[in-house]
Every structure is written in structure tokens, then in C-alpha cells.
C-alpha atoms as a PDB file:
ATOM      1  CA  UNK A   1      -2.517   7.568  -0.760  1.00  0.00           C
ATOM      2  CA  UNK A   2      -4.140   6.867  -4.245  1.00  0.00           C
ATOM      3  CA  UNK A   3      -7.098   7.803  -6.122  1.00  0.00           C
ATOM      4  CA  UNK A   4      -9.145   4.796  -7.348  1.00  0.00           C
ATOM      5  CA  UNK A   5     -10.846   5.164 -10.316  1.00  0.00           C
ATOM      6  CA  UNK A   6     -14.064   5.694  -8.993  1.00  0.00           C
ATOM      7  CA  UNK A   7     -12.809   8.773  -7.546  1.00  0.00           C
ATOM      8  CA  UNK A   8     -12.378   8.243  -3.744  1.00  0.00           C
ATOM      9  CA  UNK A   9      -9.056   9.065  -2.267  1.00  0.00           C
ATOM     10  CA  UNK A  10      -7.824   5.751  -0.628  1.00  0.00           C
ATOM     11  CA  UNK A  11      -4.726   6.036   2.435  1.00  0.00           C
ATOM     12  CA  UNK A  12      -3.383   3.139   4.007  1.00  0.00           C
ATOM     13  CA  UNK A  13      -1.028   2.244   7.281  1.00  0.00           C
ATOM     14  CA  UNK A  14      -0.218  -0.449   8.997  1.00  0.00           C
ATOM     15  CA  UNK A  15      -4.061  -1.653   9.865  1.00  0.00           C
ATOM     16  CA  UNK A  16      -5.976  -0.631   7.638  1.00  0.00           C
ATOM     17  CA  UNK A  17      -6.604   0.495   4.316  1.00  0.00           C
ATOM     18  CA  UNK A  18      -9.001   4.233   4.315  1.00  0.00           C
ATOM     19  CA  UNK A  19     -11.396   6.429   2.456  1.00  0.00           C
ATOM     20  CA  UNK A  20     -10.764   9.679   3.161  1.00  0.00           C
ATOM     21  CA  UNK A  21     -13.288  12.470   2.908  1.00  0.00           C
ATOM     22  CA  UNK A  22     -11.577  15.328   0.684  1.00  0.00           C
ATOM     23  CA  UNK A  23     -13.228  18.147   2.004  1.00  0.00           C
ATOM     24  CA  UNK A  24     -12.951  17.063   5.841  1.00  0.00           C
ATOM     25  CA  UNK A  25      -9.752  14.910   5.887  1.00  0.00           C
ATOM     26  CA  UNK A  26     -12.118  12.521   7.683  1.00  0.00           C
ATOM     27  CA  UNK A  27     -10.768   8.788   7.339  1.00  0.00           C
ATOM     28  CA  UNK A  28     -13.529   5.518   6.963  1.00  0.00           C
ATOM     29  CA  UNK A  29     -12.142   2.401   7.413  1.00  0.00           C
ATOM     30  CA  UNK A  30     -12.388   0.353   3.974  1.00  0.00           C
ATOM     31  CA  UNK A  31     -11.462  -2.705   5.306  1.00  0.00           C
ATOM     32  CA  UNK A  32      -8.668  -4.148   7.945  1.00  0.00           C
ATOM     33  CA  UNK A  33      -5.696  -4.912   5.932  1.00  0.00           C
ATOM     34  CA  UNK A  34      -3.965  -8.505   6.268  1.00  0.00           C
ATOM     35  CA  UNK A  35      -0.166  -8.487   5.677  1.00  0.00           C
ATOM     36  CA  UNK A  36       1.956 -11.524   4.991  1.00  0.00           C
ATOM     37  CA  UNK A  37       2.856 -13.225   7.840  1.00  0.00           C
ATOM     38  CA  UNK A  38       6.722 -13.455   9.503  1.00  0.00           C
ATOM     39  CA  UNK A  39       7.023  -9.642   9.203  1.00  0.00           C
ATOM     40  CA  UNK A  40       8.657  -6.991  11.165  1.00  0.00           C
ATOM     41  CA  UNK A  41       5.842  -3.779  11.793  1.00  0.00           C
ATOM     42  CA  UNK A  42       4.572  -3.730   8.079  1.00  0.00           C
ATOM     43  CA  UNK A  43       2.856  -0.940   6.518  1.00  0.00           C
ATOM     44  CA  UNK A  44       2.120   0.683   3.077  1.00  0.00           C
ATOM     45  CA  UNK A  45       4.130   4.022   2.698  1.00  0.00           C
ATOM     46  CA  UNK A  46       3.100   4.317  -1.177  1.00  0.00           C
ATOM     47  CA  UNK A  47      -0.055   2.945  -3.819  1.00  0.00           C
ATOM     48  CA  UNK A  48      -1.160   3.630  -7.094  1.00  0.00           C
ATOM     49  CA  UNK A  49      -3.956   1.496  -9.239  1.00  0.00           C
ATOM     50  CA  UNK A  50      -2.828   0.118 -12.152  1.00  0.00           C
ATOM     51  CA  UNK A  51      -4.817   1.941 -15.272  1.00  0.00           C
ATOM     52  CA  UNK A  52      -5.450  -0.589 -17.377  1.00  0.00           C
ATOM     53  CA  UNK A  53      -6.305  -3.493 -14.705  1.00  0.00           C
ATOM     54  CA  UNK A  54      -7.703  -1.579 -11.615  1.00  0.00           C
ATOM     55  CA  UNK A  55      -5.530  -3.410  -8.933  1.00  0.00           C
ATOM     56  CA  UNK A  56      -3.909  -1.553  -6.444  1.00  0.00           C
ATOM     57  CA  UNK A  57       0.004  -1.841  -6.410  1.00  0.00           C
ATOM     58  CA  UNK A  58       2.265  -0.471  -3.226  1.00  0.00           C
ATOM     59  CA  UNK A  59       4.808   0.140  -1.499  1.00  0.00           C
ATOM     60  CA  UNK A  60       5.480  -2.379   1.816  1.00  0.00           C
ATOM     61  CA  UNK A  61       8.178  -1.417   4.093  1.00  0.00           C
ATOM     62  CA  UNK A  62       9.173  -3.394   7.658  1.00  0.00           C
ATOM     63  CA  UNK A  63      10.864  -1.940  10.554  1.00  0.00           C
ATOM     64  CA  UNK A  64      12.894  -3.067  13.391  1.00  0.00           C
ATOM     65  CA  UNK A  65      11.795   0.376  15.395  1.00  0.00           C
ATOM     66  CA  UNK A  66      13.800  -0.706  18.172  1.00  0.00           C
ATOM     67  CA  UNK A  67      17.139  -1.429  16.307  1.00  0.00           C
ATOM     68  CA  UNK A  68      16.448   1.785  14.301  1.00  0.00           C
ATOM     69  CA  UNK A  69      16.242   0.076  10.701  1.00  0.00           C
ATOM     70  CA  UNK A  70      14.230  -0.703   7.927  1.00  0.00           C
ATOM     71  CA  UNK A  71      14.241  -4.685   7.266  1.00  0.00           C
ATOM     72  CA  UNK A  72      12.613  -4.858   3.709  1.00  0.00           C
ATOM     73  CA  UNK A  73      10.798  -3.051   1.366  1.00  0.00           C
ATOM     74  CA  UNK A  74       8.578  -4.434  -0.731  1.00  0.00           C
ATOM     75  CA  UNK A  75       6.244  -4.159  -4.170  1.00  0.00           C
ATOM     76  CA  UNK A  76       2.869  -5.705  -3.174  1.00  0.00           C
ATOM     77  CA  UNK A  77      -0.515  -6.093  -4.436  1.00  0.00           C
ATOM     78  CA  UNK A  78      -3.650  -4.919  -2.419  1.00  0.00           C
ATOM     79  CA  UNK A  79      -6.815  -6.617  -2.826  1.00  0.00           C
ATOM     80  CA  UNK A  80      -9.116  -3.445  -1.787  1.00  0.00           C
ATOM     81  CA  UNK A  81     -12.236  -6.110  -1.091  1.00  0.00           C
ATOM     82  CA  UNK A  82     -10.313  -8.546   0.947  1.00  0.00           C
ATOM     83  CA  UNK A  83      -7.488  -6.125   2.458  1.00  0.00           C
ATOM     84  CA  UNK A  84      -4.715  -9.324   1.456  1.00  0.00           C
ATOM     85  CA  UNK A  85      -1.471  -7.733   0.909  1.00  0.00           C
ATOM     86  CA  UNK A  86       0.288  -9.779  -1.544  1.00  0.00           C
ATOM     87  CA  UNK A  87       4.495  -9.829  -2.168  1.00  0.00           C
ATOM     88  CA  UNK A  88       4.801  -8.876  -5.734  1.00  0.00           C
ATOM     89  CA  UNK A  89       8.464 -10.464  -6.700  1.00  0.00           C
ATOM     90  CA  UNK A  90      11.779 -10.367  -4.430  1.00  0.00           C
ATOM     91  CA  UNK A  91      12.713  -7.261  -1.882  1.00  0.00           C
ATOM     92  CA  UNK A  92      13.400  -4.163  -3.982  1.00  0.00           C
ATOM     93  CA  UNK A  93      15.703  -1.724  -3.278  1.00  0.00           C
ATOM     94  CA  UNK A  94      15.066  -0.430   0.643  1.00  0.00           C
ATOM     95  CA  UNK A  95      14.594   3.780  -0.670  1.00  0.00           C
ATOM     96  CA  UNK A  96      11.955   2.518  -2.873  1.00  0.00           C
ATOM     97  CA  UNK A  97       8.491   4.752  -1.628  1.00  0.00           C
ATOM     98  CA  UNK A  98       6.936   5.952  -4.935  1.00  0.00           C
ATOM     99  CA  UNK A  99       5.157   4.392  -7.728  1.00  0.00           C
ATOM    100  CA  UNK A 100       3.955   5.517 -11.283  1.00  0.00           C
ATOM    101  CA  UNK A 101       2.682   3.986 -14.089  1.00  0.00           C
ATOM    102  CA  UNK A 102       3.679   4.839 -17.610  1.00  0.00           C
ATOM    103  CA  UNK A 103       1.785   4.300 -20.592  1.00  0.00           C
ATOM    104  CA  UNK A 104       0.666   0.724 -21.843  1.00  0.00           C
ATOM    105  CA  UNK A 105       1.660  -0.324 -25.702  1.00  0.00           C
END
């Protein structure tokens, strides 16, 4: 989950990427989200928007559920009109599921 900066509380999974009401816990589609392709089961287990640039950075893990284990993990960009998920870099370390921006200089 993330909070953009217009205020709504955004949660995504592995089809789509959510508004969530946060009095109800009701969740609105957004849009359908489109991972890269040749993946095993992807989904977004962390986000957080960037301050300074808006865009929505996360977390992108694969899973072999039936051999029990995780096959990547990912930093990726999410384009929150288009849904695109977007490989930021190489694989990062597999425990990776948080993200936190510090202050720009």
C-alpha cells in the first residue's frame, strides 16, 4: 500500500493496482496492472511515490508456488495511468519488501 500525494490510499496485487476507501476498506480498481512478461506469479508486496517526482516505486516478487520458492524480487516502477510495471535495475536481494525515501539534497 502507499499514499499518493493526492491523498488516496493506493494497494496493489498481482492484477491490479486499487483505491481503497479508508473508512470502509472498500477496494476500486484503478487500473489492471501489466507485468513484464516471462515471469513466474508476479505481484507487488511493497510501493511508495517518490516525493520529489510523483512516480510510484515497488516492490516485485515471483513465485514458483508449487516448488515452494521465491524466484526474484524486484525494484520496479508503476505507471499508475497505464498499470506498466517496469524492472528498475538487476534482481535485488530476494528479503527485499519495504521501501522509503530519504531526503533529497
Amino acid at each position: 500500500m502507499a499514499f499518493a500525494p493526492d491523498g488516496r490510499l493506493l494497494h496493489a496485487n498481482e492484477n491490479a493496482l486499487h483505491v481503497l476507501d479508508q473508512a470502509t476498506g472498500h477496494a476500486s480498481v484503478l487500473v489492471r496492472l501489466i507485468y513484464p512478461t516471462g515471469l513466474t506469479r508476479p505481484r507487488v508486496s511493497s510501493m511508495k511515490f517518490q516525493p520529489d517526482t510523483g512516480e510510484l516505486f515497488g516492490i516485485m516478487k515471483t513465485n514458483d508456488f508449487g516448488k515452494r520458492i521465491n524466484t526474484g524480487t524486484y525494484l520496479v516502477k508503476i505507471d499508475v495511468a497505464s498499470g506498466v510495471v517496469t524492472i528498475v535495475g538487476a534482481r535485488t536481494l530476494d528479503g527485499l519488501d519495504g521501501l522509503v525515501w530519504g531526503p533529497s539534497r
